[in-house]
Protein backbone atom coordinates (compact mmCIF):
# COMPACT_ATOMS: atom_id res chain seq x y z
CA UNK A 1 118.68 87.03 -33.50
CA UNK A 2 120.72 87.39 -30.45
CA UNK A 3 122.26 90.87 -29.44
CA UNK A 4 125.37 91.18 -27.55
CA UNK A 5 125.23 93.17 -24.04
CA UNK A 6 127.67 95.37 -25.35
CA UNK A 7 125.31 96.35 -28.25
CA UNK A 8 122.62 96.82 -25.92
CA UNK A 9 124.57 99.33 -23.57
CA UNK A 10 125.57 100.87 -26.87
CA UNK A 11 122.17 101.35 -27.82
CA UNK A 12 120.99 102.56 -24.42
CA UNK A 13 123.44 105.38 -23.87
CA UNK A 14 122.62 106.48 -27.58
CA UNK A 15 118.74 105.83 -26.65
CA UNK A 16 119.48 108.46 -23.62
CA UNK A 17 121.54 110.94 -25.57
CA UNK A 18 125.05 109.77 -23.89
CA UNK A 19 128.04 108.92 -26.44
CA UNK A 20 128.32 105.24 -27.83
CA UNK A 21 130.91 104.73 -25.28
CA UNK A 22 130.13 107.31 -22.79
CA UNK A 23 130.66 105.09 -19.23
CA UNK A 24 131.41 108.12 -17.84
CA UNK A 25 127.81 109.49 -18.40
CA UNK A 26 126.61 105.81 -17.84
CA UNK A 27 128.85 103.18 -16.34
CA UNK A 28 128.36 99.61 -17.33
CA UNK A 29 126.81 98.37 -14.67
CA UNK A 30 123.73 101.03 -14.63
CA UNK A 31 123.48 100.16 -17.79
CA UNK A 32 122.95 96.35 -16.83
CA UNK A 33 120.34 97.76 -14.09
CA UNK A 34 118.40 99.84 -16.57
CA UNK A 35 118.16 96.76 -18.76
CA UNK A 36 117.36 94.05 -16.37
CA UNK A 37 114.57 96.39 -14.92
CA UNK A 38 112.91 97.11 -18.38
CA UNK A 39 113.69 93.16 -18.88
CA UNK A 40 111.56 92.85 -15.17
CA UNK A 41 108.60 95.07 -16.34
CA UNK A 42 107.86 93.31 -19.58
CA UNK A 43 108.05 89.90 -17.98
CA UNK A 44 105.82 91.45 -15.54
CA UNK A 45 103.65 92.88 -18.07
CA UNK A 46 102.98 89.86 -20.55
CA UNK A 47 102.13 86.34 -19.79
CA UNK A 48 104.96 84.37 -21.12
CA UNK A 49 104.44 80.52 -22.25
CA UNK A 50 107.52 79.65 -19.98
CA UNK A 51 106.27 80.75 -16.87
CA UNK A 52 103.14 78.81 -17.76
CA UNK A 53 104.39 75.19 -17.32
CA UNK A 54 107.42 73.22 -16.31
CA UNK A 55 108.35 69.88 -16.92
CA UNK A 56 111.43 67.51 -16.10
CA UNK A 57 111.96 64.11 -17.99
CA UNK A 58 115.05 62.44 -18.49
CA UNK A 59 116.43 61.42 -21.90
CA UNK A 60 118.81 58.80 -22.28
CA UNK A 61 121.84 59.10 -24.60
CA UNK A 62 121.17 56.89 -27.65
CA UNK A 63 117.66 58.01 -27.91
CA UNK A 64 117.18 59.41 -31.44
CA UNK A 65 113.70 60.90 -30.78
CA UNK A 66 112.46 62.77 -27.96
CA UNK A 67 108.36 62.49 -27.47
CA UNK A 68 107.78 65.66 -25.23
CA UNK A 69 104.84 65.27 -22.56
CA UNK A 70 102.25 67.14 -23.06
């Protein structure tokens, strides 16, 4: 389920005791800062499969299947 940046602002300032749409209290782009740091920490903090490995391959256009390396 994807969730719009708006929502998550939204959800922050409510989180912090601000109004819904309080930029006064917190402006938009703290907002984005507090987010992208707590984003930072838990990439930091867990060992995510994407980090782990990274592949390129090319795929031409009428292929109907795609075999992935492993």
């Amino acid at each position: 389920m994807a969730i719009d940046l708006a929502v998550l602002r939204t959800e922050l300032r409510v989180h912090l005791g601000y109004e819904e749409d309080g930029t006064d209290d917190l402006s938009d782009g703290d907002a984005d800062l507090l987010l992208n740091r707590a984003f930072w920490e838990l990439l930091n903090k867990f060992n995510f499969r994407e980090e782990e490995c990274s592949i390129e391959f090319t795929v031409a256009e009428d292929e109907d299947f795609i075999s992935l390396p492993t």
